[in-house]
Protein backbone atom coordinates (compact mmCIF):
# COMPACT_ATOMS: atom_id res chain seq x y z
CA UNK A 1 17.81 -15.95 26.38
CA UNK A 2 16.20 -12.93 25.14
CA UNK A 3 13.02 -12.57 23.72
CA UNK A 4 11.35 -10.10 21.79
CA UNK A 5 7.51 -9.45 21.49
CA UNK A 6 5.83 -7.33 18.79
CA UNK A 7 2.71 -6.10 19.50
CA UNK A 8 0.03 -5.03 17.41
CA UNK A 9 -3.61 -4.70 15.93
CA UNK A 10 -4.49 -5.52 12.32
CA UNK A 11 -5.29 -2.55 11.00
CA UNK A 12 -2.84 0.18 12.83
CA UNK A 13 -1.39 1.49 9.47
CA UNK A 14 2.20 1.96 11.68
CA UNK A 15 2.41 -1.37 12.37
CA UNK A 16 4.15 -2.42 9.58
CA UNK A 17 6.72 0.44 9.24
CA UNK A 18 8.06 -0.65 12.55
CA UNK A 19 8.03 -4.30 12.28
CA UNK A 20 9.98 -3.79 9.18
CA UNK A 21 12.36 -1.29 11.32
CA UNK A 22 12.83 -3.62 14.10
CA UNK A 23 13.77 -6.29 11.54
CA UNK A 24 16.20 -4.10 9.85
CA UNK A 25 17.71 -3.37 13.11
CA UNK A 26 18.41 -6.83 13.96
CA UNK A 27 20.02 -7.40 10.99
CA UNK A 28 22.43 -4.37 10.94
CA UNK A 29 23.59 -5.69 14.44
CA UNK A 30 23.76 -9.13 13.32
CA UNK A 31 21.31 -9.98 15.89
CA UNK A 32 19.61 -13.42 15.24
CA UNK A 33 17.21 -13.29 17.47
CA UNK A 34 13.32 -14.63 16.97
CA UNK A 35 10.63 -11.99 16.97
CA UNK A 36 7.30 -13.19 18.15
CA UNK A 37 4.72 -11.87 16.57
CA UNK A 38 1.25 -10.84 18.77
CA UNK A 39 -1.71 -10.00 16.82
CA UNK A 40 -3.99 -8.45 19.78
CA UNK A 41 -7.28 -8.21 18.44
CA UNK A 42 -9.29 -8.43 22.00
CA UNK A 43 -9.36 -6.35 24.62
CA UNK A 44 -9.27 -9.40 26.97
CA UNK A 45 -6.12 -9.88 25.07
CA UNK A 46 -4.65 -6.52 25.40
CA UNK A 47 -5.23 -7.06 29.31
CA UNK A 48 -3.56 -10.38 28.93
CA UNK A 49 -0.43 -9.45 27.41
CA UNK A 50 -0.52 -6.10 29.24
CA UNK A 51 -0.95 -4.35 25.30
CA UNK A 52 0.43 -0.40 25.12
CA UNK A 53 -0.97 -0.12 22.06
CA UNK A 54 -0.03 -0.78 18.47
CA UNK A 55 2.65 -1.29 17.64
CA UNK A 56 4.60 -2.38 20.88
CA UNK A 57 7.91 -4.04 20.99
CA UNK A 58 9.00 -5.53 24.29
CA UNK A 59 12.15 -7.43 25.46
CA UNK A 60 11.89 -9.59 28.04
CA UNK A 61 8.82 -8.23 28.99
CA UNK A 62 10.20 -4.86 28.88
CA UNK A 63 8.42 -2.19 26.51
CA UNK A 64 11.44 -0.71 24.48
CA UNK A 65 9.95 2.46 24.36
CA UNK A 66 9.43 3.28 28.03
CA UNK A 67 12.13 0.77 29.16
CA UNK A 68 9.75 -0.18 31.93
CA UNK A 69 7.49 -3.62 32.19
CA UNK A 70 4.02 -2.16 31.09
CA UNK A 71 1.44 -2.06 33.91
CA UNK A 72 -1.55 -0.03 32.16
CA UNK A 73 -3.07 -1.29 28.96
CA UNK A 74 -4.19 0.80 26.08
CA UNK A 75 -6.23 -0.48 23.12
CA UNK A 76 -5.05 1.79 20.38
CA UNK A 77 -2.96 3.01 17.81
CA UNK A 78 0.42 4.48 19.91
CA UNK A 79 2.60 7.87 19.21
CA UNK A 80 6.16 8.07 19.96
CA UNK A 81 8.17 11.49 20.79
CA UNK A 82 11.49 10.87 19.49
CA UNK A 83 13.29 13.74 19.02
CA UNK A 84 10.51 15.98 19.65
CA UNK A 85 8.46 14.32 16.85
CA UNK A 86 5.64 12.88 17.67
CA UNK A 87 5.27 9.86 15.07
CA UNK A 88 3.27 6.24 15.00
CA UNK A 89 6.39 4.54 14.09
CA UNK A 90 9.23 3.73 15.87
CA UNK A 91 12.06 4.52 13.75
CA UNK A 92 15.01 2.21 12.52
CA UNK A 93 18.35 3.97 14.12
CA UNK A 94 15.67 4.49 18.02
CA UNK A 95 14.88 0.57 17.70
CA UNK A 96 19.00 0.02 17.28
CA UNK A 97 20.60 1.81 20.40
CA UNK A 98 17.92 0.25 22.32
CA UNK A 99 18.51 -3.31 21.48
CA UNK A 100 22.33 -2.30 21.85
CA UNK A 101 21.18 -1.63 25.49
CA UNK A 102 19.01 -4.98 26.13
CA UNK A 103 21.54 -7.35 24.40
CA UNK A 104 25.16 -5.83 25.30
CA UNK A 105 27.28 -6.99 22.59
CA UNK A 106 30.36 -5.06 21.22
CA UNK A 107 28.98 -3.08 17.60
């Protein structure tokens, strides 16, 4: 079964924005799949959980951004070059083809 992790940090003003994106994205696939939610707000957490900063979404352990399992940790707000735009939040249609990837269903 999959599982999906968001990461974050209260306070990271893009962590919002992308948990709202990811949970758009589920529901335009019709994806009903439980997102569990990690407020990291240590960084004996963020070494815990393995944290690439906020916000983070992994899938089975696997950061959706990089699409590897993160080995570093980094205790801070995180930019994204999508496009060549660098941006704090992950946008909606990026967070779709790569949960088309993880969860291999027919859209």
């Amino acid at each position: 079964m999959n599982q999906i992790e968001f990461l974050y940090f209260s306070g990271c003003p893009n962590s919002q924005p992308t948990l709202n994106n990811l949970k758009e994205a589920l529901k335009e696939l019709h994806l009903s799949v439980k997102i569990k939610q990690i407020n990291v707000e240590t960084i004996e957490k963020a070494k815990e959980v393995n944290f690439l900063g906020s916000p983070s979404i992994y899938i089975n352990g696997i950061d959706i951004y990089t699409l590897k399992k993160p080995t570093e940790v980094n205790y801070a707000c995180r930019t994204f070059d999508i496009d060549n735009k660098k941006s704090g939040i992950l946008p909606k249609n990026f967070i779709k083809e790569r949960l088309k990837n993880f969860f291999k269903q027919e859209f």
